[in-house]
C-alpha atoms as a PDB file:
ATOM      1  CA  UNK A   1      77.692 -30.483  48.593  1.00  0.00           C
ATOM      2  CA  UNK A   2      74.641 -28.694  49.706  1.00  0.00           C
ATOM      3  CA  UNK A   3      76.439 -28.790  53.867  1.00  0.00           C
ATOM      4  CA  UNK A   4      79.627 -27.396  52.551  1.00  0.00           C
ATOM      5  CA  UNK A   5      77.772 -24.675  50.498  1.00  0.00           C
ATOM      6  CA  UNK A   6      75.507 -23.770  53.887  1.00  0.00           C
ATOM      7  CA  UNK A   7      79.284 -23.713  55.948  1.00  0.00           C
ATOM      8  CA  UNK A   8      80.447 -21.095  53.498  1.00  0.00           C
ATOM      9  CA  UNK A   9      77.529 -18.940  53.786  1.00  0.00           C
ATOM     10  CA  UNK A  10      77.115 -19.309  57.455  1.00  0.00           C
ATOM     11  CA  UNK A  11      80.973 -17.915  57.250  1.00  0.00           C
ATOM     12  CA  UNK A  12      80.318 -15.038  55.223  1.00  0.00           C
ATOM     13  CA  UNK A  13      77.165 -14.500  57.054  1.00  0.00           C
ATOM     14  CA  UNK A  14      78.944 -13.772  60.119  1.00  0.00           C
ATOM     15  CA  UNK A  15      81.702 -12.008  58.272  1.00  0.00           C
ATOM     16  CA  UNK A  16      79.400  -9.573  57.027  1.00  0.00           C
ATOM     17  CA  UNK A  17      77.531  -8.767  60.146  1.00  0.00           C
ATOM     18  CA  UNK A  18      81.141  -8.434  61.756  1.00  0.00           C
ATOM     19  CA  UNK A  19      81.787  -5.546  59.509  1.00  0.00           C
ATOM     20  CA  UNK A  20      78.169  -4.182  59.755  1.00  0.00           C
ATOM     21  CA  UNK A  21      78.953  -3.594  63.779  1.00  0.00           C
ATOM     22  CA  UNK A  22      81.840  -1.909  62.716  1.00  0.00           C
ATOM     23  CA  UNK A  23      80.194   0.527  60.256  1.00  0.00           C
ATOM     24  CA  UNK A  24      77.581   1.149  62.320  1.00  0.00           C
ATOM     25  CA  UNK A  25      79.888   2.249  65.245  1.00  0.00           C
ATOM     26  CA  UNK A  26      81.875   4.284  62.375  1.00  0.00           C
ATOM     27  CA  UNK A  27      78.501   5.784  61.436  1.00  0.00           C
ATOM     28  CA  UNK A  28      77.507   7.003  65.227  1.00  0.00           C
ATOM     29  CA  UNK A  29      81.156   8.261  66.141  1.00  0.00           C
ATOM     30  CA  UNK A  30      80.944  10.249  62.889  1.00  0.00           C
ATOM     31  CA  UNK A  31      77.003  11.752  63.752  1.00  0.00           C
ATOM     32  CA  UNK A  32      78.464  12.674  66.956  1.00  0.00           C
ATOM     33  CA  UNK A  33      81.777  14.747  65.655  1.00  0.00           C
ATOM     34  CA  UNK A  34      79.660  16.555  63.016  1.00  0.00           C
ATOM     35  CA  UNK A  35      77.803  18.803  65.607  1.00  0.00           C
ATOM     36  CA  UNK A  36      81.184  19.418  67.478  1.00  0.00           C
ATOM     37  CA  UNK A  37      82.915  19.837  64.238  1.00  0.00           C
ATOM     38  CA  UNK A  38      80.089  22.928  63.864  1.00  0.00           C
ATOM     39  CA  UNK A  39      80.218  24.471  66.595  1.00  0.00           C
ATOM     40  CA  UNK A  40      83.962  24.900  66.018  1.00  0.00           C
ATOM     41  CA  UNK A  41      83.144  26.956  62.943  1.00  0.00           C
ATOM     42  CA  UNK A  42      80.503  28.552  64.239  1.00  0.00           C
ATOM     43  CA  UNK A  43      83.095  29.509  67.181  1.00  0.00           C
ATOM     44  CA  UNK A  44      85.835  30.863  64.696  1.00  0.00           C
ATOM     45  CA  UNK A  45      83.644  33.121  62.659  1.00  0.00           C
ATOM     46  CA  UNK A  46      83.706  35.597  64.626  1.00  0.00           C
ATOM     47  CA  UNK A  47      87.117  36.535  64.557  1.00  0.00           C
ATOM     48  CA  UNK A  48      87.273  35.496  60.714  1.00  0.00           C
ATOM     49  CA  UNK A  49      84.777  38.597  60.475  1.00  0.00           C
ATOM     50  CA  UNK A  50      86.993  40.953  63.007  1.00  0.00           C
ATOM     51  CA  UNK A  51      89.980  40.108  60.461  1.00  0.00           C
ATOM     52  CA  UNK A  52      88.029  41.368  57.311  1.00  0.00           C
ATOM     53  CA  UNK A  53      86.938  43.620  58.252  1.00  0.00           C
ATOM     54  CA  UNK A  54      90.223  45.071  59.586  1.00  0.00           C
ATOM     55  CA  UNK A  55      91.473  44.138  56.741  1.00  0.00           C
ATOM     56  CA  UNK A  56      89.165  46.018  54.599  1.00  0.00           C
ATOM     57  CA  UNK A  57      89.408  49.156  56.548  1.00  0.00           C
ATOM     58  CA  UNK A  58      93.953  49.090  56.153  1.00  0.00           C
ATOM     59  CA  UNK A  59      93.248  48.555  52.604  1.00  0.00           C
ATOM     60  CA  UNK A  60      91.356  51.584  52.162  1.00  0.00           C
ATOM     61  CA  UNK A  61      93.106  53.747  54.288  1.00  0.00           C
ATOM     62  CA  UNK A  62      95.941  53.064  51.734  1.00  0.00           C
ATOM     63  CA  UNK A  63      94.725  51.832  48.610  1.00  0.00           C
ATOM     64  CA  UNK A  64      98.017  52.496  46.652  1.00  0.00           C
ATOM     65  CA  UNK A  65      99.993  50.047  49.565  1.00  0.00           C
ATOM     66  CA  UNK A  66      97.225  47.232  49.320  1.00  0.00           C
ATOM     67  CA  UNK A  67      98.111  47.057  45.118  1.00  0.00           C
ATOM     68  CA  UNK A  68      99.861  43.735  45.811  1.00  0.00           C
ATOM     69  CA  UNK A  69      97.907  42.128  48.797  1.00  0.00           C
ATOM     70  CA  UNK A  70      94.408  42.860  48.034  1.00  0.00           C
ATOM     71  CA  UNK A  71      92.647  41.742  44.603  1.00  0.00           C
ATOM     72  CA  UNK A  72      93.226  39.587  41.847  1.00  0.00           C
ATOM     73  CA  UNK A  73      96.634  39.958  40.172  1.00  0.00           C
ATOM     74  CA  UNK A  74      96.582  41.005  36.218  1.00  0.00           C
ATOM     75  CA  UNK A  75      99.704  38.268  35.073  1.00  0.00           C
ATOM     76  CA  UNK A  76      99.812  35.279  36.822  1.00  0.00           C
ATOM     77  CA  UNK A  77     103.483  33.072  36.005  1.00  0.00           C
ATOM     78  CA  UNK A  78     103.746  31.544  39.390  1.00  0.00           C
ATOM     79  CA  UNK A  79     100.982  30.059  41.423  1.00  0.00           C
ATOM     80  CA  UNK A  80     101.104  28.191  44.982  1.00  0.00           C
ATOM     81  CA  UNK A  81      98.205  25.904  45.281  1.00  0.00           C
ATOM     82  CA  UNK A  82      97.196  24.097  48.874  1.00  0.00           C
ATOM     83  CA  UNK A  83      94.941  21.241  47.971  1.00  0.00           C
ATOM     84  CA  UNK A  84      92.947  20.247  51.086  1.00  0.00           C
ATOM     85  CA  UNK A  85      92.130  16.415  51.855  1.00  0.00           C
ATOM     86  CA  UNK A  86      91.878  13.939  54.491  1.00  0.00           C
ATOM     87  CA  UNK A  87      94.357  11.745  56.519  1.00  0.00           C
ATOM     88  CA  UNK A  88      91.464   8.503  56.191  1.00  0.00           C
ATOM     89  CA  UNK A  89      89.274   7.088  53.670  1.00  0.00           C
ATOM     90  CA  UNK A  90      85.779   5.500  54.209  1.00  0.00           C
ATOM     91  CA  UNK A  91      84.443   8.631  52.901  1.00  0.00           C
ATOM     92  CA  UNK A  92      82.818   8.535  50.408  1.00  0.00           C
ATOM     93  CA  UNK A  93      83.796  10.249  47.583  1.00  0.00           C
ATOM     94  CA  UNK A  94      85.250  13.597  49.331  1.00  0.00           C
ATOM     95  CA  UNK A  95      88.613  12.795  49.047  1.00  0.00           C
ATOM     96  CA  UNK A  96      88.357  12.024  45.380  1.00  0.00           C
ATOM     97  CA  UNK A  97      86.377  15.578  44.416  1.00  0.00           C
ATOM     98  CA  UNK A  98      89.330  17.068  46.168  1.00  0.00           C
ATOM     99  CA  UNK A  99      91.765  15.463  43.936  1.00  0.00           C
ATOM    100  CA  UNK A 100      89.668  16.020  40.646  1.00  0.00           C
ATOM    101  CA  UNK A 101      89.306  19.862  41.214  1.00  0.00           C
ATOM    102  CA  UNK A 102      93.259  19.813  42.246  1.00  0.00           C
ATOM    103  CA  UNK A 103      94.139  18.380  39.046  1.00  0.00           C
ATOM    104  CA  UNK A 104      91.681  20.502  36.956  1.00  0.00           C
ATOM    105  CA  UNK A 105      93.139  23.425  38.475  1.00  0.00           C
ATOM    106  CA  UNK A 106      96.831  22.635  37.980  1.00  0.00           C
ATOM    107  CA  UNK A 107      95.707  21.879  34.318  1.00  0.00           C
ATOM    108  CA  UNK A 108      94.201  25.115  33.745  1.00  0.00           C
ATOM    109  CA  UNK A 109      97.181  26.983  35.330  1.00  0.00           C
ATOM    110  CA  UNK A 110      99.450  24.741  32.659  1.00  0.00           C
ATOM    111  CA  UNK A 111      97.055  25.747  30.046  1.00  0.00           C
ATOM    112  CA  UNK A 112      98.014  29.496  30.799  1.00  0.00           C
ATOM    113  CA  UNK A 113     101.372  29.340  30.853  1.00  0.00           C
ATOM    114  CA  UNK A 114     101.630  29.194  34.897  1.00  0.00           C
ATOM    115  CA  UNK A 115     103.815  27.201  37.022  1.00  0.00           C
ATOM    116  CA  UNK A 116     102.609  25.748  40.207  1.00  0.00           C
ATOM    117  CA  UNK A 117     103.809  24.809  43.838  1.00  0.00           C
ATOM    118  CA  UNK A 118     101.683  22.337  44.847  1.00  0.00           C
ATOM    119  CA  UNK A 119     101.177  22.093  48.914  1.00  0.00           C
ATOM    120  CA  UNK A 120      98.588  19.104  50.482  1.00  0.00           C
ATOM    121  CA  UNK A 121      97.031  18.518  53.793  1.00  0.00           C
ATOM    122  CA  UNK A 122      96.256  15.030  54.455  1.00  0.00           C
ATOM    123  CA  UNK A 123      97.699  11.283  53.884  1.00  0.00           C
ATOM    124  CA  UNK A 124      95.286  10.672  51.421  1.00  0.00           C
ATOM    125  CA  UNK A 125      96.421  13.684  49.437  1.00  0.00           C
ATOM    126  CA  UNK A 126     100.454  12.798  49.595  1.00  0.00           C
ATOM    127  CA  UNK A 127      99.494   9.224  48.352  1.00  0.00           C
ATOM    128  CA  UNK A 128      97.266  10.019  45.787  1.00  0.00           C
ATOM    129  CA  UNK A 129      99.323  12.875  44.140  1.00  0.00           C
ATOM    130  CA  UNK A 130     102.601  10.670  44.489  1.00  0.00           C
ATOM    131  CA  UNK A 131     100.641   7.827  42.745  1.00  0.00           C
ATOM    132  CA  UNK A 132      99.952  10.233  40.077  1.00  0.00           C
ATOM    133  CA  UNK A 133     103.854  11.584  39.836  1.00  0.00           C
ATOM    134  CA  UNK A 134     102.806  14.970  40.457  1.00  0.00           C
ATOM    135  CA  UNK A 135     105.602  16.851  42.652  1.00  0.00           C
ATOM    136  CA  UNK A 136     104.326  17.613  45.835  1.00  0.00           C
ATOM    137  CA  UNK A 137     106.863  20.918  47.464  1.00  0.00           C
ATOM    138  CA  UNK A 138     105.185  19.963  51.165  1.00  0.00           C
ATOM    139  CA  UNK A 139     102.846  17.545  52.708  1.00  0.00           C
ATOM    140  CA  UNK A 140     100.761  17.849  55.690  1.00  0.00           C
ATOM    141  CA  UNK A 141      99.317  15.070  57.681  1.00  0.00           C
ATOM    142  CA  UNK A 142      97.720  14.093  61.025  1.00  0.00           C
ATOM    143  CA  UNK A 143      95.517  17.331  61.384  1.00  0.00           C
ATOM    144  CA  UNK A 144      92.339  16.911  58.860  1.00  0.00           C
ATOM    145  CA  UNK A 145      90.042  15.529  61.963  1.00  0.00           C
ATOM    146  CA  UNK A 146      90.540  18.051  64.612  1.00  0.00           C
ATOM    147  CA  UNK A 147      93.052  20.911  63.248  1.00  0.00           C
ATOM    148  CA  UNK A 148      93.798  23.271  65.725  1.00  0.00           C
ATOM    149  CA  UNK A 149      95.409  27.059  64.829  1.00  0.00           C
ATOM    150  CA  UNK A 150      98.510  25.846  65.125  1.00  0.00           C
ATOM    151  CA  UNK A 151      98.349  23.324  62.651  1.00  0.00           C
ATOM    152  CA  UNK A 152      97.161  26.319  60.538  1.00  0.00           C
ATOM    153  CA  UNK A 153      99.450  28.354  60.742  1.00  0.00           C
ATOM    154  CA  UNK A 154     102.309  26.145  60.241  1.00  0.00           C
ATOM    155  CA  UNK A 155     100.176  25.277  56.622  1.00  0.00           C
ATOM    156  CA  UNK A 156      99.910  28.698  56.700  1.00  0.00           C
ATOM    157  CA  UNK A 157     103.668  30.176  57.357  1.00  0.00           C
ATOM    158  CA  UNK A 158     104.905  27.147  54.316  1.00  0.00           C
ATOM    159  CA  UNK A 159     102.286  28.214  51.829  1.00  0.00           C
ATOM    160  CA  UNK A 160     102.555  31.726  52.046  1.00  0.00           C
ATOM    161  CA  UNK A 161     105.907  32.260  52.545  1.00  0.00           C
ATOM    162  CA  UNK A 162     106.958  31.651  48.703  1.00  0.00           C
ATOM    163  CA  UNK A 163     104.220  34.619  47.696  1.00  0.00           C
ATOM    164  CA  UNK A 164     106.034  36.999  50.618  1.00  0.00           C
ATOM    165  CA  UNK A 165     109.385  36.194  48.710  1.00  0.00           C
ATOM    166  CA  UNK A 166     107.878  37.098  45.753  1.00  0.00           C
ATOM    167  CA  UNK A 167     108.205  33.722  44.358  1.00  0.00           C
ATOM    168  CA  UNK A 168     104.852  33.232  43.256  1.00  0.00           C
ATOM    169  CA  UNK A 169     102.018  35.565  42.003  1.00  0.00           C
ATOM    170  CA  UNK A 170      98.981  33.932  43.456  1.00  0.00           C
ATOM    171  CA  UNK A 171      98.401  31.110  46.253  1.00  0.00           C
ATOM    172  CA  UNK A 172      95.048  29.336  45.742  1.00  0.00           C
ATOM    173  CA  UNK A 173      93.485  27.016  47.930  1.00  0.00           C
ATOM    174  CA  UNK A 174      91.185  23.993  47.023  1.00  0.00           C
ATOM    175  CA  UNK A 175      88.867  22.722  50.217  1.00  0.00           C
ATOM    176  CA  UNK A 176      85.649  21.683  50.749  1.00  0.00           C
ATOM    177  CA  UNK A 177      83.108  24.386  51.621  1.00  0.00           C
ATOM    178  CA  UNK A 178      80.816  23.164  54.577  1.00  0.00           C
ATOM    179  CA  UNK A 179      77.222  24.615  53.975  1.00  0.00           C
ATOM    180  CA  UNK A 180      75.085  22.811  55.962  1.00  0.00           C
ATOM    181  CA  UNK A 181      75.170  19.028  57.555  1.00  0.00           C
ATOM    182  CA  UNK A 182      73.596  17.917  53.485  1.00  0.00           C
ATOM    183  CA  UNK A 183      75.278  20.090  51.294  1.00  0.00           C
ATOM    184  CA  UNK A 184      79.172  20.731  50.872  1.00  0.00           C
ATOM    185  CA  UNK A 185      81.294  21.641  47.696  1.00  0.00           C
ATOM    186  CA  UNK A 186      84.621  21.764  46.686  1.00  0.00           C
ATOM    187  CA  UNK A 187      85.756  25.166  46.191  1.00  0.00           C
ATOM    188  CA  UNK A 188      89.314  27.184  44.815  1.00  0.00           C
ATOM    189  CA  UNK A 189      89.728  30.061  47.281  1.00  0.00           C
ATOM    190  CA  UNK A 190      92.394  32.866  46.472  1.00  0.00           C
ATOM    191  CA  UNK A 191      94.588  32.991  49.739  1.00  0.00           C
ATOM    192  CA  UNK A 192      96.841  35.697  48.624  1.00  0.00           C
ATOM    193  CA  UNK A 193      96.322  38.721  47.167  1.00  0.00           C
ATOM    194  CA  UNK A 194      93.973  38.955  49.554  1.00  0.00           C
ATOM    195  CA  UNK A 195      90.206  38.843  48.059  1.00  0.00           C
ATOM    196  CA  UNK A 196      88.780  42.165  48.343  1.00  0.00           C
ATOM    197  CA  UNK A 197      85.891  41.428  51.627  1.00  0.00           C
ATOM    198  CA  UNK A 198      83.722  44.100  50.506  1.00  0.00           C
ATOM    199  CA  UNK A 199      80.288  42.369  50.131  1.00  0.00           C
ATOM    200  CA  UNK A 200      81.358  39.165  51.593  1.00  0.00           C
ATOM    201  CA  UNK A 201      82.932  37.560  54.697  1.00  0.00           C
ATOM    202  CA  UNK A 202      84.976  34.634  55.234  1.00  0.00           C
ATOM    203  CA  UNK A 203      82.692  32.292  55.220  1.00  0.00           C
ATOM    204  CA  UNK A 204      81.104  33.037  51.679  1.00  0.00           C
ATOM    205  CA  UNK A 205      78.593  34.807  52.221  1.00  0.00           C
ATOM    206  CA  UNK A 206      77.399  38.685  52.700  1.00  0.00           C
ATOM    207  CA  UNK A 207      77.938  40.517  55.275  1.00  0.00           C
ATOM    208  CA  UNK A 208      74.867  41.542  56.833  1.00  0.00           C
ATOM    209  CA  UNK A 209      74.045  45.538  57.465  1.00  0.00           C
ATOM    210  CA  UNK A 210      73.257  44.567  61.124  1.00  0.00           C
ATOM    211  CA  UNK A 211      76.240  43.274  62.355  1.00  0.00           C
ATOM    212  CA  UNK A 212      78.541  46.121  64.023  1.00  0.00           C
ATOM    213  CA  UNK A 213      80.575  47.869  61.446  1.00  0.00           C
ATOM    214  CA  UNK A 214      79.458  45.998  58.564  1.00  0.00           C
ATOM    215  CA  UNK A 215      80.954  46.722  55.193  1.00  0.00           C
ATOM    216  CA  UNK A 216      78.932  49.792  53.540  1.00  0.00           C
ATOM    217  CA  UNK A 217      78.435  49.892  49.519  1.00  0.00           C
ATOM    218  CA  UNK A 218      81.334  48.932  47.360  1.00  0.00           C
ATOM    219  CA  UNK A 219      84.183  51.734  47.583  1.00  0.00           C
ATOM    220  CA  UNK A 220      82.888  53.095  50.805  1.00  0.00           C
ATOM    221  CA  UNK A 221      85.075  53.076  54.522  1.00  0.00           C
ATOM    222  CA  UNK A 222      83.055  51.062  57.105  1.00  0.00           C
ATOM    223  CA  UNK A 223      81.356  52.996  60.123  1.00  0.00           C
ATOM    224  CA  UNK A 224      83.463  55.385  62.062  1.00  0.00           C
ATOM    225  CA  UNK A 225      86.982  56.112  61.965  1.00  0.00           C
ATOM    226  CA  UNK A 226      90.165  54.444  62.692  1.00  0.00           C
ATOM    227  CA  UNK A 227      93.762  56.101  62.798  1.00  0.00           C
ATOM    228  CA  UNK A 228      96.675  53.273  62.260  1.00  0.00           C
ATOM    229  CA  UNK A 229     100.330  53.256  64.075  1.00  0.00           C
ATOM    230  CA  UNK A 230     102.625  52.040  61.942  1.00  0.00           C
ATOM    231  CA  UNK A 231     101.231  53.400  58.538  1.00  0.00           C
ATOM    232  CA  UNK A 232      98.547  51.313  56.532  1.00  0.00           C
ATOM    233  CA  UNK A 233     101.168  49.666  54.583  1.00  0.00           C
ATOM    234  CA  UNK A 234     103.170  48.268  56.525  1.00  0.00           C
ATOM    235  CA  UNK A 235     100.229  47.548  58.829  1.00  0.00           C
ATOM    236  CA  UNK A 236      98.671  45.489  55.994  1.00  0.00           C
ATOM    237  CA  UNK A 237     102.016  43.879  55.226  1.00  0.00           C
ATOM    238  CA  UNK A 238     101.519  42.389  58.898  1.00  0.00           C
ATOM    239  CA  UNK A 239      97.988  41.375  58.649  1.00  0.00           C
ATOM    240  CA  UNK A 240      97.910  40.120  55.484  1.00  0.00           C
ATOM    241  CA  UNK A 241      99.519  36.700  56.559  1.00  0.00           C
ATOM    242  CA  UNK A 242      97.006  36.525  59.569  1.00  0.00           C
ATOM    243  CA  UNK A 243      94.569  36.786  57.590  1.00  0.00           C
ATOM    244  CA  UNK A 244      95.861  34.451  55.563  1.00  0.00           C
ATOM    245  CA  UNK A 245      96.293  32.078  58.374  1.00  0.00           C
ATOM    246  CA  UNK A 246      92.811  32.745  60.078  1.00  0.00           C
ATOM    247  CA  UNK A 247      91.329  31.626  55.768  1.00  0.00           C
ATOM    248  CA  UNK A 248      93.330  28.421  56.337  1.00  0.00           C
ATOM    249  CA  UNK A 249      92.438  27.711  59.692  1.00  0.00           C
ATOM    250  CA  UNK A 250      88.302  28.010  58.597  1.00  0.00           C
ATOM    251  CA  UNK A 251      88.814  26.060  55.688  1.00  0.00           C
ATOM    252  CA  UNK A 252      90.537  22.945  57.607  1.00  0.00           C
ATOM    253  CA  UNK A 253      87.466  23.229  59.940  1.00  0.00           C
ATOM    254  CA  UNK A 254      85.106  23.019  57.210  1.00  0.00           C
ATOM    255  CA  UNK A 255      87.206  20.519  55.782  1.00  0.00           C
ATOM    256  CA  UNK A 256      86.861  18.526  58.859  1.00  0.00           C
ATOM    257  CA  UNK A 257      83.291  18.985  59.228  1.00  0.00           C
ATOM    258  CA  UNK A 258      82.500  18.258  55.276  1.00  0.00           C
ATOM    259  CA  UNK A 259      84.624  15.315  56.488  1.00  0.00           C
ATOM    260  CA  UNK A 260      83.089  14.047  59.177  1.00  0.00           C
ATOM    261  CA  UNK A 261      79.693  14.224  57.392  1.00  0.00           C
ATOM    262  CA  UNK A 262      80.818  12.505  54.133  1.00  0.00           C
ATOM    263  CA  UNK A 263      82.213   9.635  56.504  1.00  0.00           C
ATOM    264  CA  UNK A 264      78.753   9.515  58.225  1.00  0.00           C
ATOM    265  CA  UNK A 265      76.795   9.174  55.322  1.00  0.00           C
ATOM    266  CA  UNK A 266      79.126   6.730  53.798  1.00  0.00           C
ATOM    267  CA  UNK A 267      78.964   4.202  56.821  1.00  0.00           C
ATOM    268  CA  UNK A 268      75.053   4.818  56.733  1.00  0.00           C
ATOM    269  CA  UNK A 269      75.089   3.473  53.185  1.00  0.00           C
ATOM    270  CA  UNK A 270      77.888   0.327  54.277  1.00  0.00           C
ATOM    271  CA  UNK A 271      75.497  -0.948  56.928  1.00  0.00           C
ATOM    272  CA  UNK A 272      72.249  -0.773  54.749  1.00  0.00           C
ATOM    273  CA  UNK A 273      74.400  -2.921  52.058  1.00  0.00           C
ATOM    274  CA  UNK A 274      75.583  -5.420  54.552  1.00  0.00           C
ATOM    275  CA  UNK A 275      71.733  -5.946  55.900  1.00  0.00           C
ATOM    276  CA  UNK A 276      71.051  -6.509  52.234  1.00  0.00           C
ATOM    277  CA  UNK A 277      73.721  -9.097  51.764  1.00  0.00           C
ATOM    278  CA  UNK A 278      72.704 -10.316  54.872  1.00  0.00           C
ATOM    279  CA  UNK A 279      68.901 -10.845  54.127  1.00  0.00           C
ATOM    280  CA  UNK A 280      70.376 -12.084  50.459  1.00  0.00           C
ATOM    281  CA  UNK A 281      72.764 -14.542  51.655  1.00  0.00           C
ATOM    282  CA  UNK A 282      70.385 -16.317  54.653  1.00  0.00           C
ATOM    283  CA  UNK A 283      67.940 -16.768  51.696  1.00  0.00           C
ATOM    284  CA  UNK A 284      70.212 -18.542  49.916  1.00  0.00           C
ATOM    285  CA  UNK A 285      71.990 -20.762  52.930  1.00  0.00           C
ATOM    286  CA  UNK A 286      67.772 -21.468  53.802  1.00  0.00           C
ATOM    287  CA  UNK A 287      67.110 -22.483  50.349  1.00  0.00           C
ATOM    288  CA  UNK A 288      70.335 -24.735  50.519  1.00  0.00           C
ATOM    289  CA  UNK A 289      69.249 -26.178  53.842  1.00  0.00           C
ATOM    290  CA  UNK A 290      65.834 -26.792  52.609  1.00  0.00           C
ATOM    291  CA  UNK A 291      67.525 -28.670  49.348  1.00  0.00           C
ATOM    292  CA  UNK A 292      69.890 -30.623  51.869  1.00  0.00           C
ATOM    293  CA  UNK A 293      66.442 -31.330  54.025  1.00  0.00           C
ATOM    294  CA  UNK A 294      64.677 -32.678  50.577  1.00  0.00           C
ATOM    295  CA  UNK A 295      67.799 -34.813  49.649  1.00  0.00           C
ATOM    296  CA  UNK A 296      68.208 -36.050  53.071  1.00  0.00           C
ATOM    297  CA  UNK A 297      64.255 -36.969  53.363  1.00  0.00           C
ATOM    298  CA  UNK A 298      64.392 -38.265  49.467  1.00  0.00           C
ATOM    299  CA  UNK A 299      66.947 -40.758  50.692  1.00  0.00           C
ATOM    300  CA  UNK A 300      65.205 -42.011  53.946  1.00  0.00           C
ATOM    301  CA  UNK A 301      61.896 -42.326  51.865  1.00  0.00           C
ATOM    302  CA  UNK A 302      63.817 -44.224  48.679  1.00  0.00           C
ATOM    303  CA  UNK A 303      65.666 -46.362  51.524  1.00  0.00           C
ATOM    304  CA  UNK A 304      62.348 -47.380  53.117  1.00  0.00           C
ATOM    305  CA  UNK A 305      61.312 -48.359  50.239  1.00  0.00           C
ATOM    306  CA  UNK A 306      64.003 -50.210  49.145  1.00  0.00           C
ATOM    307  CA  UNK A 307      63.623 -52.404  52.190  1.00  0.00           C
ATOM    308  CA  UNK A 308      60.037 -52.876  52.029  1.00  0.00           C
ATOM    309  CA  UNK A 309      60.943 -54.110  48.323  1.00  0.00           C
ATOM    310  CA  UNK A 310      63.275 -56.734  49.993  1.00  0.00           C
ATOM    311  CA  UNK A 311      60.477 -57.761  52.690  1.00  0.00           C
ATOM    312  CA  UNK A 312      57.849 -58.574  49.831  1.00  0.00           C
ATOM    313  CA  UNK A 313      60.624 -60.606  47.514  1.00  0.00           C
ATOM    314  CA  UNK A 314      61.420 -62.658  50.566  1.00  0.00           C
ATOM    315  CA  UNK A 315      57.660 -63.158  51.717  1.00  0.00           C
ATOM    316  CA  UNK A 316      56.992 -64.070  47.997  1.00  0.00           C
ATOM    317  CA  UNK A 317      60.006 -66.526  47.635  1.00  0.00           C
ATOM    318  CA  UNK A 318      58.037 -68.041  51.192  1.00  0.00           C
ATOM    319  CA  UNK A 319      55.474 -68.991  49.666  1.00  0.00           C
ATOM    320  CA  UNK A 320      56.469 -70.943  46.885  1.00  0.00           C
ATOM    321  CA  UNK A 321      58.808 -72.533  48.858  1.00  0.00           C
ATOM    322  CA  UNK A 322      56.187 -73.953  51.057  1.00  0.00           C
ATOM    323  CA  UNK A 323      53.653 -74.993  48.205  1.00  0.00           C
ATOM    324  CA  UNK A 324      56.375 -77.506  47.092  1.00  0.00           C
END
């Protein structure tokens, strides 16, 4: 019994560190992505700032023409929302705080009376939401690792295309917000009307009054002046899908690095448990070797002294033979 328990554990044993190799290797591709995955933001932002602040400066040239694409509409019936995810799992829990602030926000736009689109990027996402029977218009997969502009746009050009047919009043956007390699959150971004970049960039936070042609106080025109061919509005009727598309486009790359760093941390946490069940399981296959070892000696010992038991009946029954 105690040889066929120590089999069984020597099997899981080696089971377990089988799966610890691949976790750790899971673990180190992951730590190596992140810091590529950052510089890719880090190389977008740039032009995410350019398009504000473009943006900002059409707006005001013609703030009568930027009514419908910039700010936060009054009455909302119609809403487009693109929920975010990945194409894998061994995660952690990202993909699942993508789902839960998806559904809280399609409850809240049912609460006020609002029908939604819904639109998803990543396998995970067109499962899950199928699982659930929630009607998914479009599904996007293979891009959540390393999305390129293209695959943005093309999210871009089916998401915003129902708003630009005046199908819908508002398309909203739930991602994960990369911060920094230990902090990311799931956030609902407005895509269209356009959110009003005074005060902010694209990446959530301000704009600072040293970069070139930063954003003045609220209301004001930034530094120097700009004269626009075609007119403002139809200008802004052109780059309000860009800008659009360049939102998207950030938020898949934070979405890859928040990714990327949730997988990391996740396989971090998989090989520390399988050196635990490791360490927990040879204690228990030594401890049932050391009981086989016992049993084993317990039997030799009772043996011998079985035998000597015979030798000293026989010697006795000698004797008396030989006095009579």
């Amino acid at each position: 019994m105690a040889g066929g328990q120590e089999r069984v554990l020597r099997r899981r044993i080696r089971s377990i560190r089988s799966t610890q190799k691949i976790t750790k290797a899971m673990e180190l591709i992951a730590a190596s992505q992140i810091v590529r995955a950052q510089g890719r933001i880090a190389a977008a932002r740039p032009y995410q700032l350019g398009m504000a602040r473009i943006v900002l400066e059409v707006a005001l040239g013609d703030q009568a023409a930027a009514g419908r694409l910039l700010g936060t509409p009054e009455e909302v019936t119609k809403v487009a929302v693109l929920s975010v995810a990945a194409d894998r799992g061994l995660c952690g829990g990202y993909n699942t705080m993508v789902f839960r602030a998806t559904e809280r926000l399609l409850a809240e736009q049912e609460r006020q009376g609002a029908a939604s689109r819904l639109f998803t990027v990543g396998k995970k996402a067109q499962g899950y939401f199928r699982f659930r029977h929630q009607s998914v218009e479009r599904s996007f997969t293979g891009m959540s690792e390393r999305p390129g502009f293209t695959d943005a746009r093309m999210v871009a050009d089916a998401v915003l295309a129902p708003f630009i047919r005046d199908e819908v009043d508002q398309v909203l956007m739930v991602s994960t917000r990369f911060l920094s390699a230990g902090i990311q959150r799931v956030e609902t971004r407005q895509l269209l009307p356009l959110v009003d970049p005074r005060g902010s960039d694209p990446a959530g936070g301000a704009f600072r009054q040293d970069d070139p042609g930063a954003a003045g106080p609220r209301g004001s025109r930034p530094q120097g002046y700009t004269e626009f061919e075609p007119d403002p509005a139809i200008l802004l009727e052109t780059l309000a899908p860009r800008a659009a598309e360049t939102a998207v486009f950030a938020a898949l790359l934070e979405a890859s690095a928040s990714e990327l760093t949730a997988r990391q941390r996740a396989m971090a946490a998989a090989t520390d448990n399988a050196g635990e069940l490791i360490k927990k399981y040879s204690r228990i296959m030594n401890r049932a070797r050391q009981d086989a070892i016992t049993t084993e000696i317990m039997e030799i010992v009772g043996g011998a002294e079985a035998l000597r038991s015979d030798d000293r009946d026989d010697q006795d029954r000698l004797v008396i033979e030989t006095r009579i």
